[in-house]
C-alpha atoms as a PDB file:
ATOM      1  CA  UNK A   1      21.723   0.253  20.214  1.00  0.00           C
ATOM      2  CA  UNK A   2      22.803  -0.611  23.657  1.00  0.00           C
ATOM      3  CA  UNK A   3      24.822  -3.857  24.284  1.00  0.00           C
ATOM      4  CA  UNK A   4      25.628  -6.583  27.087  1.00  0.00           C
ATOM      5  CA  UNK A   5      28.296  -8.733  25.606  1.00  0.00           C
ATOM      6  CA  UNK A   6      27.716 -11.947  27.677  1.00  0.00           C
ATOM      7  CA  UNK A   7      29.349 -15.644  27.437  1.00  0.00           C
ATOM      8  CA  UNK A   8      31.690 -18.179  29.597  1.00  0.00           C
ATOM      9  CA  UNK A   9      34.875 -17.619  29.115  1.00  0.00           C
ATOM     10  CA  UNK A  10      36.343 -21.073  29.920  1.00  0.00           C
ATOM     11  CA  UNK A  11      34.855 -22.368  27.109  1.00  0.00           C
ATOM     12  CA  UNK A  12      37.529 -22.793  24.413  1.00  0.00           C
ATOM     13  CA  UNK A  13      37.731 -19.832  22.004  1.00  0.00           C
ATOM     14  CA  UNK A  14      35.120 -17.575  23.946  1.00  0.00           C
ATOM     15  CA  UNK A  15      37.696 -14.593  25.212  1.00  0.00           C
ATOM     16  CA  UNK A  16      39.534 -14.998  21.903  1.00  0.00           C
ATOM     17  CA  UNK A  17      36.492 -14.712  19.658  1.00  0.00           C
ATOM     18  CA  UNK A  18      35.017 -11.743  22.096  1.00  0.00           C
ATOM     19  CA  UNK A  19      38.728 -10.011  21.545  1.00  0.00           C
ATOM     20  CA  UNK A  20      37.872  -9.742  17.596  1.00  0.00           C
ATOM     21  CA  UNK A  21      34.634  -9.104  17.604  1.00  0.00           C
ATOM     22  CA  UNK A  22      34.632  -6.085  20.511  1.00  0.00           C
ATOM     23  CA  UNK A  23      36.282  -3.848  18.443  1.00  0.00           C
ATOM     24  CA  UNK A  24      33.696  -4.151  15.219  1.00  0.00           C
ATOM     25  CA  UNK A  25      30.547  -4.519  17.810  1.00  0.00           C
ATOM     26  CA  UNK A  26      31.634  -0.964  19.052  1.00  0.00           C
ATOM     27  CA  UNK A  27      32.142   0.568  15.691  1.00  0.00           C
ATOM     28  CA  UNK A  28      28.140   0.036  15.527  1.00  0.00           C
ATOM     29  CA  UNK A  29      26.691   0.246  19.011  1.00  0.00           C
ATOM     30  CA  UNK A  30      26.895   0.981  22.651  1.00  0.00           C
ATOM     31  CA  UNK A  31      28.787  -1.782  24.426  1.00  0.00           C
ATOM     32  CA  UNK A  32      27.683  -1.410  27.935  1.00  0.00           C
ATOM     33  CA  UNK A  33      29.357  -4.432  30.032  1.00  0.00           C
ATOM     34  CA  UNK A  34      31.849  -7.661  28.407  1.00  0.00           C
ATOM     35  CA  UNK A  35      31.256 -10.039  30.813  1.00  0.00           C
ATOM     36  CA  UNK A  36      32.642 -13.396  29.993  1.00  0.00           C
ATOM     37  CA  UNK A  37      32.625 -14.947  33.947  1.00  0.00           C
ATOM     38  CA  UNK A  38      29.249 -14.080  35.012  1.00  0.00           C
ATOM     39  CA  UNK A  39      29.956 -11.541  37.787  1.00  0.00           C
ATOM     40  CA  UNK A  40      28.360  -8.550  36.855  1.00  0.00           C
ATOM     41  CA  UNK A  41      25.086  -7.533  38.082  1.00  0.00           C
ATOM     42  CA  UNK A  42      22.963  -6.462  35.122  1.00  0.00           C
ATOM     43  CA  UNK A  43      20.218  -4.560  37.425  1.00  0.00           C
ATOM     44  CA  UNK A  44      23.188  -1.998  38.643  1.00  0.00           C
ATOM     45  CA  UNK A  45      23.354  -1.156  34.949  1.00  0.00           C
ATOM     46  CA  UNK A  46      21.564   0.716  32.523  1.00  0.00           C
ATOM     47  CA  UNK A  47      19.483  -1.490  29.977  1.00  0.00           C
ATOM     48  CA  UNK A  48      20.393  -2.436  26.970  1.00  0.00           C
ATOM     49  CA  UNK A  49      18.762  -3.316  24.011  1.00  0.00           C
ATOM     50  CA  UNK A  50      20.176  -6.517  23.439  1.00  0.00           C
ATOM     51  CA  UNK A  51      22.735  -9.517  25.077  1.00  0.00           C
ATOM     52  CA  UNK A  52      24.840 -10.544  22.653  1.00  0.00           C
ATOM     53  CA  UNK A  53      25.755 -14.364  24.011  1.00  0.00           C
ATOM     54  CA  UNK A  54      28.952 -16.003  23.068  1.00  0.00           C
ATOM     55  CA  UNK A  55      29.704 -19.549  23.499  1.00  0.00           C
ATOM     56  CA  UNK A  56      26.881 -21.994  23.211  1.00  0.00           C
ATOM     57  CA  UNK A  57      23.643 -22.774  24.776  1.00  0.00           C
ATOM     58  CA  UNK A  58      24.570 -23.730  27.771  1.00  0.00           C
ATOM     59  CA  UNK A  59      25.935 -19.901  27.572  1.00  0.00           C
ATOM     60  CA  UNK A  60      22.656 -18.481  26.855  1.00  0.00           C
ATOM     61  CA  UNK A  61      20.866 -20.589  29.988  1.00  0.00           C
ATOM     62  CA  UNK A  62      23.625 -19.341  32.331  1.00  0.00           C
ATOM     63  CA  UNK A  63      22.615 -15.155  30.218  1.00  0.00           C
ATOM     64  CA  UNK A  64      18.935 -15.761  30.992  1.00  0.00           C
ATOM     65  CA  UNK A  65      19.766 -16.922  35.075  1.00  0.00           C
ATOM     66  CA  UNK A  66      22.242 -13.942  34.934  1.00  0.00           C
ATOM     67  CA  UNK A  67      19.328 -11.664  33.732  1.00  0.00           C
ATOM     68  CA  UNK A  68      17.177 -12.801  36.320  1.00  0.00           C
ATOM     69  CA  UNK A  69      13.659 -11.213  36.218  1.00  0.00           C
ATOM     70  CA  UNK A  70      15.040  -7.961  33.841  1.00  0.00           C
ATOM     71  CA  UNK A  71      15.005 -10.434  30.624  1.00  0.00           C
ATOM     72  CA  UNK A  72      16.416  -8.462  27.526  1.00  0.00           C
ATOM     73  CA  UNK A  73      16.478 -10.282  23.852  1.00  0.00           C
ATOM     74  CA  UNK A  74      19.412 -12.206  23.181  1.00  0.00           C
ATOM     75  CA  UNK A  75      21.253 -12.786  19.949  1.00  0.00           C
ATOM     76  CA  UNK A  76      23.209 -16.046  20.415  1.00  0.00           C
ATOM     77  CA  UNK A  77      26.854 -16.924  18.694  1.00  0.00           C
ATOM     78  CA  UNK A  78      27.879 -20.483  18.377  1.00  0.00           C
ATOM     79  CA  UNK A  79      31.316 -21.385  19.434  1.00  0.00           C
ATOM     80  CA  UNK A  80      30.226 -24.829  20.718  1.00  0.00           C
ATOM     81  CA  UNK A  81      28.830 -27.634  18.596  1.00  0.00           C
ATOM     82  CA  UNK A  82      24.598 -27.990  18.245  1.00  0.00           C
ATOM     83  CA  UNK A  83      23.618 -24.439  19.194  1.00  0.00           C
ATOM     84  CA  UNK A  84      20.269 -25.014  19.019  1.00  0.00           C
ATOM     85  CA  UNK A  85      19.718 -21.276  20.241  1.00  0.00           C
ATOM     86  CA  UNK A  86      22.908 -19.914  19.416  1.00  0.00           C
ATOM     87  CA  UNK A  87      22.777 -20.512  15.705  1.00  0.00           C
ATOM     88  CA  UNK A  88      24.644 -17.655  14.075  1.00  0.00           C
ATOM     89  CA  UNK A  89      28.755 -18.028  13.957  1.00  0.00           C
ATOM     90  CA  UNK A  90      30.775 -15.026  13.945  1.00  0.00           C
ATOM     91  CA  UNK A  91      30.729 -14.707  10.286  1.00  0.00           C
ATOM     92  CA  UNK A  92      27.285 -14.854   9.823  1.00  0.00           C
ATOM     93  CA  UNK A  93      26.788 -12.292  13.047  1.00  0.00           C
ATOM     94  CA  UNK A  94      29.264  -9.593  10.949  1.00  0.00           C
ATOM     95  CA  UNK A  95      27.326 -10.013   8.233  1.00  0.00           C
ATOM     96  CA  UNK A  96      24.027  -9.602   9.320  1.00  0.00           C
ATOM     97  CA  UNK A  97      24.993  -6.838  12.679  1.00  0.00           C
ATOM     98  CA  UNK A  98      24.331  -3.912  10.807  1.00  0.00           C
ATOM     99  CA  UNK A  99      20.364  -5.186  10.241  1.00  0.00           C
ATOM    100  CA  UNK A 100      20.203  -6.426  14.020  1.00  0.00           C
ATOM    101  CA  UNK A 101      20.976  -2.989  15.262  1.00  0.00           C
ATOM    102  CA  UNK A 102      18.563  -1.056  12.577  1.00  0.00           C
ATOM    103  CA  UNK A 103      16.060  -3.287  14.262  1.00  0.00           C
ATOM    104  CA  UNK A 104      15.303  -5.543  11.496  1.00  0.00           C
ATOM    105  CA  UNK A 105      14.889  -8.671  12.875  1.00  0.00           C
ATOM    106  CA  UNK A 106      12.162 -10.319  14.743  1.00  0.00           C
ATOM    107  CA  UNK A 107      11.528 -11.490  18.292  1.00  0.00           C
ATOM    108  CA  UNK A 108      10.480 -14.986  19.185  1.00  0.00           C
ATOM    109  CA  UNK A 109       9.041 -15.393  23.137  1.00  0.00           C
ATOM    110  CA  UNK A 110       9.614 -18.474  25.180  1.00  0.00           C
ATOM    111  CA  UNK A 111       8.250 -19.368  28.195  1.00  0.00           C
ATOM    112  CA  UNK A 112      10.356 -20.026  31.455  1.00  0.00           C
ATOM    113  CA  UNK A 113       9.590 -21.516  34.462  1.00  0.00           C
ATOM    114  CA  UNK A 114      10.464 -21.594  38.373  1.00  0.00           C
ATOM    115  CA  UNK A 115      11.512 -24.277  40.472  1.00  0.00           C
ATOM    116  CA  UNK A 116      10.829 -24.114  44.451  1.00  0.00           C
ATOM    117  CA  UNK A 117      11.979 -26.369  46.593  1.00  0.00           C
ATOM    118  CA  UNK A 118      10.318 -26.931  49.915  1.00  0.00           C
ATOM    119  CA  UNK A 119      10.784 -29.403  52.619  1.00  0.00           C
ATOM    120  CA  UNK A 120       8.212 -30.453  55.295  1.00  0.00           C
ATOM    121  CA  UNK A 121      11.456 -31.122  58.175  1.00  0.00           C
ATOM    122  CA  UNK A 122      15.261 -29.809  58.291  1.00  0.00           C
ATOM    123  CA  UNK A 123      17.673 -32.406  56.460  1.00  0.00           C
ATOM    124  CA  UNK A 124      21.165 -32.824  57.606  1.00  0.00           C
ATOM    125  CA  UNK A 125      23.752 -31.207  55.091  1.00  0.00           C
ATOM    126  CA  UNK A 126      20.843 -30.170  52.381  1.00  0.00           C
ATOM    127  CA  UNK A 127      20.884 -26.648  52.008  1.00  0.00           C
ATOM    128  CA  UNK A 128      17.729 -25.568  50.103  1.00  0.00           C
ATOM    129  CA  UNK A 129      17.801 -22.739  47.622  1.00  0.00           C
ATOM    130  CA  UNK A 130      16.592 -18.929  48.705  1.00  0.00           C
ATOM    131  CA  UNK A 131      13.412 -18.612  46.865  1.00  0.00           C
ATOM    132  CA  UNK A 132      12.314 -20.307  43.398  1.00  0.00           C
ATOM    133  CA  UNK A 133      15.098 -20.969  41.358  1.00  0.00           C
ATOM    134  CA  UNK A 134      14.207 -19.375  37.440  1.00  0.00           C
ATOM    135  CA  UNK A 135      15.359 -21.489  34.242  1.00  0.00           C
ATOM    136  CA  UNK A 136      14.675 -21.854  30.727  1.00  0.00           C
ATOM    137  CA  UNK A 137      15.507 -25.704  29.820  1.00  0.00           C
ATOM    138  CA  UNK A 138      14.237 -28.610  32.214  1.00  0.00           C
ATOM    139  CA  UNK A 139      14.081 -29.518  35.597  1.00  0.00           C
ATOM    140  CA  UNK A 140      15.103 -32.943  36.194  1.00  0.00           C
ATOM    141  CA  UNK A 141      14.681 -35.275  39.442  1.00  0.00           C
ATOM    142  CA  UNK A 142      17.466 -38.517  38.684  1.00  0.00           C
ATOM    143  CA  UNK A 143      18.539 -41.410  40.565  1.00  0.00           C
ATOM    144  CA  UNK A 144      21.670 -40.909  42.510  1.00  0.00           C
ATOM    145  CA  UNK A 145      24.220 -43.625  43.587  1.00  0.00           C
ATOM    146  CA  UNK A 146      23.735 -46.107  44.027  1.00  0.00           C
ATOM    147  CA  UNK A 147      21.557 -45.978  41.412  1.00  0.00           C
ATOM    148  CA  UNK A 148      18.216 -47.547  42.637  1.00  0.00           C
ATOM    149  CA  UNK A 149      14.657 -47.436  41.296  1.00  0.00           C
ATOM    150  CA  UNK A 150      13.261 -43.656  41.688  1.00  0.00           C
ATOM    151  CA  UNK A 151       9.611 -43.526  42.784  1.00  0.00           C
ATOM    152  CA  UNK A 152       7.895 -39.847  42.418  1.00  0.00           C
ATOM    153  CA  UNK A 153       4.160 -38.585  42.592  1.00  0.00           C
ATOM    154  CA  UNK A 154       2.616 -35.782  40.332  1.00  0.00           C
ATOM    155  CA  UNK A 155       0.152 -33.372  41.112  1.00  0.00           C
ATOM    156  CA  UNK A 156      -0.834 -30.531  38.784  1.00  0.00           C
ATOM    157  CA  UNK A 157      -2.869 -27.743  39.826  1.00  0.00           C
ATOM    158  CA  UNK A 158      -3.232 -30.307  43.301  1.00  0.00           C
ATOM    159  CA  UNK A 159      -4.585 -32.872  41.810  1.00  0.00           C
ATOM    160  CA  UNK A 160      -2.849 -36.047  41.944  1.00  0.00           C
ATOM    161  CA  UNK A 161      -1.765 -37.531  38.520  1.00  0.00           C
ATOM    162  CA  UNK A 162       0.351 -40.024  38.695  1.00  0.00           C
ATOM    163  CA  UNK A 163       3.407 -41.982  40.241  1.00  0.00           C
ATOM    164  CA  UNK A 164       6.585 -42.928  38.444  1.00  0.00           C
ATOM    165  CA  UNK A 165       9.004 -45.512  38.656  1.00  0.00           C
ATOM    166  CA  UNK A 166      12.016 -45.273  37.112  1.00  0.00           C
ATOM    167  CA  UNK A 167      15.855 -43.577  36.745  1.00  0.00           C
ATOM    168  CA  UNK A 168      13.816 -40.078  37.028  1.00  0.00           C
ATOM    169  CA  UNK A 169      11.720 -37.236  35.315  1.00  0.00           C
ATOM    170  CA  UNK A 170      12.213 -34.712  33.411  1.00  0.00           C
ATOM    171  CA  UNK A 171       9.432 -31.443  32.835  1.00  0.00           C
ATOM    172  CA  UNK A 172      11.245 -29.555  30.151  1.00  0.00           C
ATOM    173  CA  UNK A 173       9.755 -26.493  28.387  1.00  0.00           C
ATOM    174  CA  UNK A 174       9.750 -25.990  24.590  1.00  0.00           C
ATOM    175  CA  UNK A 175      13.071 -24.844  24.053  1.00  0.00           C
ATOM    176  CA  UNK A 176      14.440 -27.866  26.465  1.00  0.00           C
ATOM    177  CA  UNK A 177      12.501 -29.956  24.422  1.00  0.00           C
ATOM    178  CA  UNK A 178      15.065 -30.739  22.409  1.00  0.00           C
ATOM    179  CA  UNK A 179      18.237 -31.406  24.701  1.00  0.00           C
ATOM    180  CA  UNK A 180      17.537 -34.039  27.541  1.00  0.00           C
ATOM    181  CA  UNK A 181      13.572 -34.574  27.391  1.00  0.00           C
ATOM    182  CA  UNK A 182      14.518 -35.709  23.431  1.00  0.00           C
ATOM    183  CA  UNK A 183      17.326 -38.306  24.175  1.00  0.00           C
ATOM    184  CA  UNK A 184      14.574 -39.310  26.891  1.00  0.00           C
ATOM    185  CA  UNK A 185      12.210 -40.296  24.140  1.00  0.00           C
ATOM    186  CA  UNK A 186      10.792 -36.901  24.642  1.00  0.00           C
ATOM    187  CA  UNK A 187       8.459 -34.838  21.694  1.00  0.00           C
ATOM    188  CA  UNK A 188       9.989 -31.597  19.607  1.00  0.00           C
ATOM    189  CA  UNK A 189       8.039 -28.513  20.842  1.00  0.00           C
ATOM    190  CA  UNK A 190       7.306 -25.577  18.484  1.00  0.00           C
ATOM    191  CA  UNK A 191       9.403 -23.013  20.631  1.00  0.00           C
ATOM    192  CA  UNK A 192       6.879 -20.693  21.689  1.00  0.00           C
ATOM    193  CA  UNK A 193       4.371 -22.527  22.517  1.00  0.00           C
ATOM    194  CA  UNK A 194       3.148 -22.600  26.121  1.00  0.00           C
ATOM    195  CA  UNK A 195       3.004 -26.141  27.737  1.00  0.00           C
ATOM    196  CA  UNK A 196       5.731 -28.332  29.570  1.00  0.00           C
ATOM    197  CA  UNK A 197       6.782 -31.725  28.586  1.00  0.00           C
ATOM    198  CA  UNK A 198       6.513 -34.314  31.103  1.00  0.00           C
ATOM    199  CA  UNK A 199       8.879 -36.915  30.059  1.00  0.00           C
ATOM    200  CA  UNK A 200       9.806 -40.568  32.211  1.00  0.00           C
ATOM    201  CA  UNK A 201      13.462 -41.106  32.492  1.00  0.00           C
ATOM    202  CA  UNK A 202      13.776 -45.231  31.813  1.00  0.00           C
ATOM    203  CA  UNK A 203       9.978 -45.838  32.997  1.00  0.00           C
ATOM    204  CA  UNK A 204       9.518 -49.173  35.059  1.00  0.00           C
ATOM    205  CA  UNK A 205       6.199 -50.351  32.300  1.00  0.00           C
ATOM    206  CA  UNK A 206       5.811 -49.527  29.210  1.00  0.00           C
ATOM    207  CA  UNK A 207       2.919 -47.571  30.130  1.00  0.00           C
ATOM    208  CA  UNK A 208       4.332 -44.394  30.790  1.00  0.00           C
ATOM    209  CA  UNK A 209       4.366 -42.003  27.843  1.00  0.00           C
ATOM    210  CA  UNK A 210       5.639 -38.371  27.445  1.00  0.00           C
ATOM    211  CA  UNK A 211       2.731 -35.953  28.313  1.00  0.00           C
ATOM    212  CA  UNK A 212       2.344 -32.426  26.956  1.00  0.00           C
ATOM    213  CA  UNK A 213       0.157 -30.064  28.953  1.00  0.00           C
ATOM    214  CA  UNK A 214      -0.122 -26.263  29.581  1.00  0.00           C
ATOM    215  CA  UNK A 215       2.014 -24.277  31.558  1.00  0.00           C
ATOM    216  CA  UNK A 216      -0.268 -21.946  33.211  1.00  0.00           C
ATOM    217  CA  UNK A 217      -1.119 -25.225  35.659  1.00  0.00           C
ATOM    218  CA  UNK A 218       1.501 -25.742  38.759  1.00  0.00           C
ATOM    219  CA  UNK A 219       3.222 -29.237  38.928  1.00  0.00           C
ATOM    220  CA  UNK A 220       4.133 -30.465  42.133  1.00  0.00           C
ATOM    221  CA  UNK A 221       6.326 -33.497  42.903  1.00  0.00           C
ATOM    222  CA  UNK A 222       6.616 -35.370  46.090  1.00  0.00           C
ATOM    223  CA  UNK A 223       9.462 -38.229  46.803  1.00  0.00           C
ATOM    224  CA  UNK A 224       8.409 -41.716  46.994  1.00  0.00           C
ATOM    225  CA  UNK A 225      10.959 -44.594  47.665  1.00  0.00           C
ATOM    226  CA  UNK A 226      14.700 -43.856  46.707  1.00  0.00           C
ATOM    227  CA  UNK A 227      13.781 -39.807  47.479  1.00  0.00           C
ATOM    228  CA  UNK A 228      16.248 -39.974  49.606  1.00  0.00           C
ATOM    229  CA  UNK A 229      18.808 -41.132  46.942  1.00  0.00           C
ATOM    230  CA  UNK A 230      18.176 -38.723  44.148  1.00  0.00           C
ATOM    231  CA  UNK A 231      19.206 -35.334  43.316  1.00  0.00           C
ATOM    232  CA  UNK A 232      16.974 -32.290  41.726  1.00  0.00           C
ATOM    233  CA  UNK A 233      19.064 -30.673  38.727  1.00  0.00           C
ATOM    234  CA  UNK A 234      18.208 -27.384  37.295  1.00  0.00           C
ATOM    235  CA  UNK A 235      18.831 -25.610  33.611  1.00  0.00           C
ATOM    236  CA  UNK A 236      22.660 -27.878  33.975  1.00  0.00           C
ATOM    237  CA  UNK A 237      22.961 -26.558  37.647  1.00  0.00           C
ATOM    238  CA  UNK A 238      24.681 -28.682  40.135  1.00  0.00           C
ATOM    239  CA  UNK A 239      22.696 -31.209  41.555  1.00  0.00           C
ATOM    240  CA  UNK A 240      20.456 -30.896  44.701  1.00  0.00           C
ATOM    241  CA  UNK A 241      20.306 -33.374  46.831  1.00  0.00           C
ATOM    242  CA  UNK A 242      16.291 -34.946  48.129  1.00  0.00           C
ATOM    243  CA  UNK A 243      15.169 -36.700  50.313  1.00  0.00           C
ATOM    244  CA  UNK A 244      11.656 -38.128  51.238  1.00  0.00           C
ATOM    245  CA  UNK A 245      10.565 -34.910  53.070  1.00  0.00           C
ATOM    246  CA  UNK A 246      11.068 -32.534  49.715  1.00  0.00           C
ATOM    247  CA  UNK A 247       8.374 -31.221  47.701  1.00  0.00           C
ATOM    248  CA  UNK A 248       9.319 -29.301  44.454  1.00  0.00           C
ATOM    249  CA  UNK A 249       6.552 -26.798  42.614  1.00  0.00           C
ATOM    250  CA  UNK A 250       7.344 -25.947  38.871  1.00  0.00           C
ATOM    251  CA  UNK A 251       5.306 -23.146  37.888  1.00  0.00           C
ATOM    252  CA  UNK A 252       5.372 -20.582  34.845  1.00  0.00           C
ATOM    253  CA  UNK A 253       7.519 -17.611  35.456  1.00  0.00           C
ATOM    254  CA  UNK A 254       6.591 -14.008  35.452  1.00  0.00           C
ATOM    255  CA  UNK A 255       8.756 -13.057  32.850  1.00  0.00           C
ATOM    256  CA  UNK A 256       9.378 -14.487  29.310  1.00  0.00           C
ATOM    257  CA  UNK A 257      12.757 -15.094  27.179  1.00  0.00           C
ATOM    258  CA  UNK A 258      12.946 -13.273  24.143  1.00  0.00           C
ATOM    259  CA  UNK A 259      15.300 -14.642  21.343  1.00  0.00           C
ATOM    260  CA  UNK A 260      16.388 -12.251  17.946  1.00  0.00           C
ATOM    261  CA  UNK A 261      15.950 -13.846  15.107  1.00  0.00           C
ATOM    262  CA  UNK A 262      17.219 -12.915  11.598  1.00  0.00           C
ATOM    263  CA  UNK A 263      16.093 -13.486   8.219  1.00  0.00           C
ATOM    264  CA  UNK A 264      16.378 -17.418   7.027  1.00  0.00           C
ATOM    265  CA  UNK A 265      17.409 -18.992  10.619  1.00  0.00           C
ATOM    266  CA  UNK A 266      13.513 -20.244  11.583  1.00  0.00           C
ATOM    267  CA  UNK A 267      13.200 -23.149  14.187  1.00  0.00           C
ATOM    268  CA  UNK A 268      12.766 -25.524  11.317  1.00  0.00           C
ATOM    269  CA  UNK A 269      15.672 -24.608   9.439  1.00  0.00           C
ATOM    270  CA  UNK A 270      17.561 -24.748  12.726  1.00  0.00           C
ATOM    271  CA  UNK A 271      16.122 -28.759  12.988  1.00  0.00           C
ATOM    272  CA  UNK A 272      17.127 -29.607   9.802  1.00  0.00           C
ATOM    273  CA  UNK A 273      21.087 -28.100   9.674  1.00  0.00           C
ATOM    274  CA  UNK A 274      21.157 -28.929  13.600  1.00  0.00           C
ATOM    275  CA  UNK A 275      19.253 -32.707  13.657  1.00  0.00           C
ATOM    276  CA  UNK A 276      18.803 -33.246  10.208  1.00  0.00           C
ATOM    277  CA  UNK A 277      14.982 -33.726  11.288  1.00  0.00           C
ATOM    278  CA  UNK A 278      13.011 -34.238   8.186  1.00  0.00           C
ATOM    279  CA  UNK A 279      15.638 -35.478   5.346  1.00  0.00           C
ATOM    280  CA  UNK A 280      15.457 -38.555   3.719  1.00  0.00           C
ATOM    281  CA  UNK A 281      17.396 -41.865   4.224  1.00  0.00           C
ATOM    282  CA  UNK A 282      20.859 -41.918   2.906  1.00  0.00           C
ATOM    283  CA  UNK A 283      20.914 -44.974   0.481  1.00  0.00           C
ATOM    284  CA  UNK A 284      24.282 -46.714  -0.020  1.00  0.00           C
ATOM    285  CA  UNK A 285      24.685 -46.688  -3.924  1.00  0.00           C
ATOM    286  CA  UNK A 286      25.594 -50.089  -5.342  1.00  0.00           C
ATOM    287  CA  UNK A 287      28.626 -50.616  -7.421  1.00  0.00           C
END
């Protein structure tokens, strides 16, 4: 098996953790490239088989944009706190390494998505991004200071939807369905299924609801009042700033992201140690 060791290493404990486990990762496969900041350029490479991702998820997001369009199947190590992704620690990844790289695991395919931003006139001091920008999580359009009321139009597959009012909006896939589009009042996706979530960010009426719908449609949103005061923010990326003349398309991208999986860790399992979604209410027991 061929290896790309991948993670950030200013996160706390990611060098020391890749230190220990470099030696035992090469006593069982090829370890083509450690790269803990991000620089390397995975295409000059040969490919591996799988990234092994250290650090959390907002390591494996930063992996996948590394990767670009030449996704390989990540195995994720937790050395942050959720990991709803990374859910093996570095015990549990000695323990079960020896099955990963006889191939006995299984693969579970996500969809990702790109974000193009377009403009109909030049805005002072906004640089726009070179081409579609490809992520895994969310996209999400948010008031900026000073913080007034956010008014954006959706269109999908050109016809027009609806218009929000509110902080903002959030279209998260499946596997972001569960970090900003759920503290948004957002629904759990089953991982692999392929739709986006459209969720409102503090809606102005009570009548806007999350949506689910496919993602093999395109969603377009235009800025409305306060465009000019709110920023674009991709997969955690810093912010991009709008303005009324800025059009972003969110489309399905061309390639997939592929997850290992071992025996035991399913997405449900991950809910329950991760959210504890499902378990009964803890009763206080009387004296």
């Amino acid at each position: 098996m061929r290896l790309f060791v991948l993670g950030n290493s200013q996160r706390s404990g990611v060098q020391e953790e890749a230190d220990r486990l470099l030696p035992f990762l090469r006593q069982h496969c090829d370890v083509l490239v450690c790269d803990l900041c991000q620089q390397c350029d995975l295409d000059a490479l040969p490919p591996a088989d799988v990234a092994l991702v250290l650090g959390g998820d907002g390591a494996i997001l930063r992996a996948a944009r590394q990767m670009g369009y030449r996704q390989i199947p990540v195995l994720g190590v937790n050395l942050g706190r959720l990991g709803f992704l990374a859910d093996l620690s570095p015990d549990e990844l000695r323990r079960c390494f020896a099955q990963v790289v006889r191939g006995e695991y299984r693969l579970t395919h996500h969809v990702m998505f790109e974000c193009l931003v377009e403009t109909t006139a030049p805005v002072a001091n906004i640089t726009l991004p070179d081409g579609p920008l490809l992520g895994l999580n969310e996209v999400v359009f948010h008031t900026a200071p000073p913080f007034r009321m956010l008014e954006l139009e959706l269109a999908v597959d050109g016809d027009s939807v609806v218009r929000f009012s509110g902080d903002g909006l959030i279209i998260s896939t499946p596997v972001g369905s569960t970090a900003h589009s759920l503290s948004a009042g957002g629904p759990i996706l089953g991982q692999e299924l392929p739709a986006f979530v459209i969720t409102p960010i503090c809606p102005h009426t009570l009548t806007y609801r999350p949506v689910v719908d496919s993602a093999d449609k395109i969603y377009t949103i235009t800025m409305g009042r306060g465009g000019d005061q709110a920023v674009l923010i991709v997969d955690g990326r810093e912010p991009i700033p709008m303005s009324l003349s800025h059009r972003v398309t969110i489309r399905r991208a061309p390639v997939s992201f592929a997850l290992v999986k071992v025996a035991g860790r399913s997405n449900y399992q991950v809910l329950r140690d991760k959210l504890r979604w499902g378990e009964g209410p803890s009763y206080r027991r009387e004296p």
